[in-house]
Protein backbone atom coordinates (compact mmCIF):
# COMPACT_ATOMS: atom_id res chain seq x y z
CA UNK A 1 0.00 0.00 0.00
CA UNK A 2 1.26 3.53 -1.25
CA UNK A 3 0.61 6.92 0.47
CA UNK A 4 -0.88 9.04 -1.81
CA UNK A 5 0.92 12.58 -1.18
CA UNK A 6 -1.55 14.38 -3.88
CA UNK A 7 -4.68 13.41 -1.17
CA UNK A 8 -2.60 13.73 1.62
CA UNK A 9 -0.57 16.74 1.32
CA UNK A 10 -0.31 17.75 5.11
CA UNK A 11 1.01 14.11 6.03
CA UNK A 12 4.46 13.94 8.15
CA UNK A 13 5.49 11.39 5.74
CA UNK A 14 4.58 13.49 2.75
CA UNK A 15 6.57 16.30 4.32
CA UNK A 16 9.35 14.21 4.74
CA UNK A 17 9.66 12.89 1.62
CA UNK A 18 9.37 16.27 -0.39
CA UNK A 19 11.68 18.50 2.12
CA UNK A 20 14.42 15.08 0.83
CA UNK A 21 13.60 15.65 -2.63
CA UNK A 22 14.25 18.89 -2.41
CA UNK A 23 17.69 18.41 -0.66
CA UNK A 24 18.99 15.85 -3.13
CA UNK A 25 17.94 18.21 -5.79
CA UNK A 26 20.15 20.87 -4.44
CA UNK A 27 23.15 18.57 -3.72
CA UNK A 28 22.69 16.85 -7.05
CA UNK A 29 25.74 18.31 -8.81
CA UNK A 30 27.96 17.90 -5.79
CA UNK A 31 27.14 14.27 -6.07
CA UNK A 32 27.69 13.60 -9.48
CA UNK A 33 30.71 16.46 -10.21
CA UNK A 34 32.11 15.79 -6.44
CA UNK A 35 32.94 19.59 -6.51
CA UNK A 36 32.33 22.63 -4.39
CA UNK A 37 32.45 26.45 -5.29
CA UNK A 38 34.01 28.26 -2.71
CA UNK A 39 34.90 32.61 -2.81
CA UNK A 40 38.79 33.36 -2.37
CA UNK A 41 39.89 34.22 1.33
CA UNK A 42 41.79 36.99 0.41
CA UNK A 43 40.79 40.43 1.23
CA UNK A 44 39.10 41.93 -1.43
CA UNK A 45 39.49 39.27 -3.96
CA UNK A 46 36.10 38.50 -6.22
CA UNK A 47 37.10 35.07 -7.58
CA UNK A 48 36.22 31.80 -6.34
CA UNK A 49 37.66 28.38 -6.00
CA UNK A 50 36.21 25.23 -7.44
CA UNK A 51 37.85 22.13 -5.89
CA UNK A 52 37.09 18.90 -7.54
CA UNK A 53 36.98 15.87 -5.67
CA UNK A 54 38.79 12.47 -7.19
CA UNK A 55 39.46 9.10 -5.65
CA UNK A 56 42.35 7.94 -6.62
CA UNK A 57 42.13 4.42 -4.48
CA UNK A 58 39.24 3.02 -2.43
CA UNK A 59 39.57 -0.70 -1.39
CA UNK A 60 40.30 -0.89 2.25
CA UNK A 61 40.83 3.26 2.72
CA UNK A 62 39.64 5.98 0.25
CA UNK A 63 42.39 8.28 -0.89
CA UNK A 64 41.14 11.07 -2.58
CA UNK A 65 42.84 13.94 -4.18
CA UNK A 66 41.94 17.70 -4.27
CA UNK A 67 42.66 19.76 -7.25
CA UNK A 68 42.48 23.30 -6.98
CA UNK A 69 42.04 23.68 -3.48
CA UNK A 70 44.03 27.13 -2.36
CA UNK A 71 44.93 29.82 -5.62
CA UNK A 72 48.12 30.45 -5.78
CA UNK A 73 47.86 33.55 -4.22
CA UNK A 74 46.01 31.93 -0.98
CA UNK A 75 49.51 29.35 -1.22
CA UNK A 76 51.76 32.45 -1.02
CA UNK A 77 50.07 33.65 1.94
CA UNK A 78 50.33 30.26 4.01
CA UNK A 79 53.49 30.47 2.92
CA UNK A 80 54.65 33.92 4.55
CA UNK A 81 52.46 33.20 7.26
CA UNK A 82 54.33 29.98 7.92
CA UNK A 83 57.61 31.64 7.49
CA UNK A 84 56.52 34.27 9.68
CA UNK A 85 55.78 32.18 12.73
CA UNK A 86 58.88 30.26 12.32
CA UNK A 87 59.93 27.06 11.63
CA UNK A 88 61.27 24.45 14.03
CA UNK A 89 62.68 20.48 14.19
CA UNK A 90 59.43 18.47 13.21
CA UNK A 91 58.45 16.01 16.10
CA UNK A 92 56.27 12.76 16.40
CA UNK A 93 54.44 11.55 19.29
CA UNK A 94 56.56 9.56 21.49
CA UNK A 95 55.49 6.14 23.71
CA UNK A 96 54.80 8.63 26.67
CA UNK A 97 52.46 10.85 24.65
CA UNK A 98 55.04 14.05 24.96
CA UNK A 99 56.13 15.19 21.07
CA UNK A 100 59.71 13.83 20.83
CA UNK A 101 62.35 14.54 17.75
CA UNK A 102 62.76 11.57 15.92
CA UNK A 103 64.53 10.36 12.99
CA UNK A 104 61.87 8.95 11.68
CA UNK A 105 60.45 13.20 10.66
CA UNK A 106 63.57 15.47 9.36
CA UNK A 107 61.12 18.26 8.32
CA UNK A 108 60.72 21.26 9.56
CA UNK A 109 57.03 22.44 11.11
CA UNK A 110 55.75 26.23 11.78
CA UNK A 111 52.43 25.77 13.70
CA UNK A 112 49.81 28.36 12.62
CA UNK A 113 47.44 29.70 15.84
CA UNK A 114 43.85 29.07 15.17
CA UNK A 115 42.07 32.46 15.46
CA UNK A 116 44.52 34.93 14.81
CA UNK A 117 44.21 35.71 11.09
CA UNK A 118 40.96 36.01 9.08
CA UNK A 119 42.37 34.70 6.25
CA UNK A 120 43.54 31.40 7.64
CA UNK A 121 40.35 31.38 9.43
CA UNK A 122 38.79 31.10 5.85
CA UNK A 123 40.70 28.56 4.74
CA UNK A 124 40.55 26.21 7.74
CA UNK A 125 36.78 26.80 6.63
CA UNK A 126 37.10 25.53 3.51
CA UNK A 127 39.14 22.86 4.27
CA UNK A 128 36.41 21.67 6.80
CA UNK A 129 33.93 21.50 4.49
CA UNK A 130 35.63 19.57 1.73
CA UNK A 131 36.25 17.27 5.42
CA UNK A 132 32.70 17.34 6.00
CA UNK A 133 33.83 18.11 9.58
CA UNK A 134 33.18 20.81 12.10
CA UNK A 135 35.83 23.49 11.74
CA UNK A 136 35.61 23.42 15.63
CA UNK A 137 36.88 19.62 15.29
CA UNK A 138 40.55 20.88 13.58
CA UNK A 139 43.71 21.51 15.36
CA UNK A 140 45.73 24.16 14.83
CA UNK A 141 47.20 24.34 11.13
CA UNK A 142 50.71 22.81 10.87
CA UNK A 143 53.11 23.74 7.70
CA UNK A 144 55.35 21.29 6.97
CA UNK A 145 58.70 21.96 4.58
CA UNK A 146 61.01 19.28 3.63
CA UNK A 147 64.86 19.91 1.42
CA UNK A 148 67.03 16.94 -0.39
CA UNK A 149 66.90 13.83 1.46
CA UNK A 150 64.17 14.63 4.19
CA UNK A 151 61.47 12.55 4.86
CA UNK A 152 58.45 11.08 7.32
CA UNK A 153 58.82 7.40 6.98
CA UNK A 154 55.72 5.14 7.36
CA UNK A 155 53.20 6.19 10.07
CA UNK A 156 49.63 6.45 11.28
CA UNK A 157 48.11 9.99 12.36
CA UNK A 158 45.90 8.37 14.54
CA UNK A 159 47.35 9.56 18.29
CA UNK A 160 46.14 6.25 20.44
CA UNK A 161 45.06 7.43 23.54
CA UNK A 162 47.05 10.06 23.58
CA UNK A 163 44.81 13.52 21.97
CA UNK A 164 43.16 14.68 25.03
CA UNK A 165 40.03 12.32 24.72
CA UNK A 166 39.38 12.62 21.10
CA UNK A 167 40.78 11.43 18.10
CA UNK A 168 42.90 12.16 14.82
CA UNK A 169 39.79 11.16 12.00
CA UNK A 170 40.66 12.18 8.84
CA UNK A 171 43.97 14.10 7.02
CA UNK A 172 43.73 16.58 4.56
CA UNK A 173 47.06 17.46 3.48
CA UNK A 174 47.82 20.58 0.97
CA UNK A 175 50.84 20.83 -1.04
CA UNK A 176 52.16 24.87 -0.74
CA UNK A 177 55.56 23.89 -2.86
CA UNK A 178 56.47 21.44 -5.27
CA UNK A 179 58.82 22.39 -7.70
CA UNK A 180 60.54 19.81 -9.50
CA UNK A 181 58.02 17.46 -7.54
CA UNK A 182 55.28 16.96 -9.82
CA UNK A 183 56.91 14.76 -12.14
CA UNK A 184 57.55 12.14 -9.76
CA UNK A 185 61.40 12.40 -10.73
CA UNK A 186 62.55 13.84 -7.35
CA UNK A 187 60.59 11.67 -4.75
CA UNK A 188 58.83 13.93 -2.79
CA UNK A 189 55.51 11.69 -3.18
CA UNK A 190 52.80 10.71 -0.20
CA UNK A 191 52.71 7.18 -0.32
CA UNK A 192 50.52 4.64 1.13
CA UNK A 193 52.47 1.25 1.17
CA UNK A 194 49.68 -0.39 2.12
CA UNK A 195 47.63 0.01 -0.35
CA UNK A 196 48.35 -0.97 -4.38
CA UNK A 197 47.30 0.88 -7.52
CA UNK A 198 45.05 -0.87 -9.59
CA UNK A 199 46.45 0.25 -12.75
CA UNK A 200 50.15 -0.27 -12.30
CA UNK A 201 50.22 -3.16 -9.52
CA UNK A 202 52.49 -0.41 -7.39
CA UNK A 203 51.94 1.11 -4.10
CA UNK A 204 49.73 4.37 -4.43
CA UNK A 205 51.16 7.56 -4.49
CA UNK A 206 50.10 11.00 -4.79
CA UNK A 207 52.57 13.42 -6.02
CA UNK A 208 52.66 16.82 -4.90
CA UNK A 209 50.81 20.08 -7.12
CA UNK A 210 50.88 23.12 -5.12
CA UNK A 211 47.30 24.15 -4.07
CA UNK A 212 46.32 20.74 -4.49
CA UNK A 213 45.57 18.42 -1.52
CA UNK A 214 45.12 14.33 -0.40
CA UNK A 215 42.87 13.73 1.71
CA UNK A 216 41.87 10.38 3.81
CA UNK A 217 40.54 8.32 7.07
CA UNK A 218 42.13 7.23 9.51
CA UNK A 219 39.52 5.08 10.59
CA UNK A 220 37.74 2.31 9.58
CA UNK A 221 34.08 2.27 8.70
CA UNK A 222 33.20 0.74 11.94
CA UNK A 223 35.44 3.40 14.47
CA UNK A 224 38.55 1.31 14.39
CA UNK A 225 41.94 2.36 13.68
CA UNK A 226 43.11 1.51 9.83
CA UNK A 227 46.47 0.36 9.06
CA UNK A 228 45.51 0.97 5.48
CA UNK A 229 45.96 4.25 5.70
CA UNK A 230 49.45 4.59 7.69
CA UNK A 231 51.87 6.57 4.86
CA UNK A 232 54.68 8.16 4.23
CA UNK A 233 56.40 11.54 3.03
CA UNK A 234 58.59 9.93 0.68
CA UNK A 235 62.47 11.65 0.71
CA UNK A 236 63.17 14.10 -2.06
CA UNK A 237 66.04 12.40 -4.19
CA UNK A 238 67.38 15.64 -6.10
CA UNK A 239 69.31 18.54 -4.74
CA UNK A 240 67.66 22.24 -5.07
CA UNK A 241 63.99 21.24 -5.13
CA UNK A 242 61.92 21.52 -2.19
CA UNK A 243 58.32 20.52 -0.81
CA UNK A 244 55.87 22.11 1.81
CA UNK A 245 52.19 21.81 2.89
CA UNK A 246 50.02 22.17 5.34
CA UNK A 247 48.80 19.61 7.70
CA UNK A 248 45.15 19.77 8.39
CA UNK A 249 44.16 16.87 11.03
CA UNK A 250 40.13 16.85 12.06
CA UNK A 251 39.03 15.39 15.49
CA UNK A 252 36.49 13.00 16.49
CA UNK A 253 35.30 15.74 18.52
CA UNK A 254 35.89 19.87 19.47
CA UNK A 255 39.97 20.67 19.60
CA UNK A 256 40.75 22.06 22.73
């Protein structure tokens, strides 16, 4: 037996069913394009962004990569803003929970303040929801640089008891530099070794494009941690080229 929503206009059902209608209708192109339109953070700047959603792997974790997430102008301002706050010896978290230097992570990390700058306030924004997270839910933004022969070998984001009570869910990861990088001549890539690539039976790897991002779960479907998605900033094998972006780690819950 079908409700007939022509007779029955005022039904709860009825209501139901037309106010989902009428979201699918206005999410349709996001579902079938997988891309957003977004205005630039800068001050004064009319354009927008369009980043376009593609999954480049999803048995056992879904990889997916970002094109055209920051303009290049929105990449030279994370940039100064990075340099401007200083860069320091990249740490991991130790067995005791404390961040430790390691020589595991020979990169160098300037930690951006949430709240501080509008601008970065946009983009943590943006980054959320292409996340489909709370921008409450990210910690602070981290820029990462690495030179010849640095590196983050193999390594889960997930923090295991130690974040406070909640979390690491998902890593969105935005490439700021990658000259002589794209190619995939000079290393430089992030790789999951987990996980192979259909197409060429190798382990997938996303090369970085500056303004483009990678983006993934930590998690499994059901809550638990995935091993599948442990990965690695691969070492950059040639002299005078150089790699940066910005770590953007979302929370199971509010960052405090």
């Amino acid at each position: 037996m079908f409700l007939d929503c022509e007779r029955n206009s005022s039904s709860f059902f009825c209501d139901f069913a037309k106010s989902a209608m009428t979201y699918v209708r206005a999410h349709m192109k996001f579902f079938f394009n997988n891309k957003f339109t977004m205005q630039s953070c800068l001050p004064d700047d009319n354009r927008t962004v369009t980043p376009v959603l593609t999954q480049v792997h999803s048995n056992n974790v879904v990889v997916t990569r970002v094109t055209g997430l920051l303009l290049p102008e929105e990449v030279m301002y994370v940039n100064d803003a990075a340099s401007h706050h200083g860069f320091d010896q990249s740490v991991v978290v130790g067995t005791d929970g404390e961040s430790v230097i390691h020589s595991a992570r020979t990169s160098r990390t300037a930690y951006l303040p949430k709240g501080d700058d509008p601008v970065l306030d946009c983009i943590s924004a943006r980054m959320a929801t292409i996340a489909s997270h709370p921008v409450a839910h990210l910690e602070p933004l981290q820029v990462t640089r690495y030179t010849h022969g640095q590196q983050y070998t193999t390594h889960s984001d997930l923090l295991g008891g130690d974040g406070g009570g909640t979390e690491r869910t998902t890593t969105l990861f935005t490439y700021l530099d990658s000259d002589g990088l794209e190619g995939g001549m000079c290393g430089g890539a992030t790789a999951f070794p987990y996980l192979t690539d259909a197409a060429t039976g190798e382990v997938v790897r996303v090369y970085p494009h500056a303004g483009d991002a990678v983006m993934w779960s930590n998690r499994t479907l059901s809550g638990a941690a995935n091993h599948y998605a442990d990965h690695s900033g691969e070492p950059l094998t040639c002299h005078d080229v150089s790699k940066a972006g910005i770590n953007a780690w979302f929370r199971d819950g509010p960052w405090e």
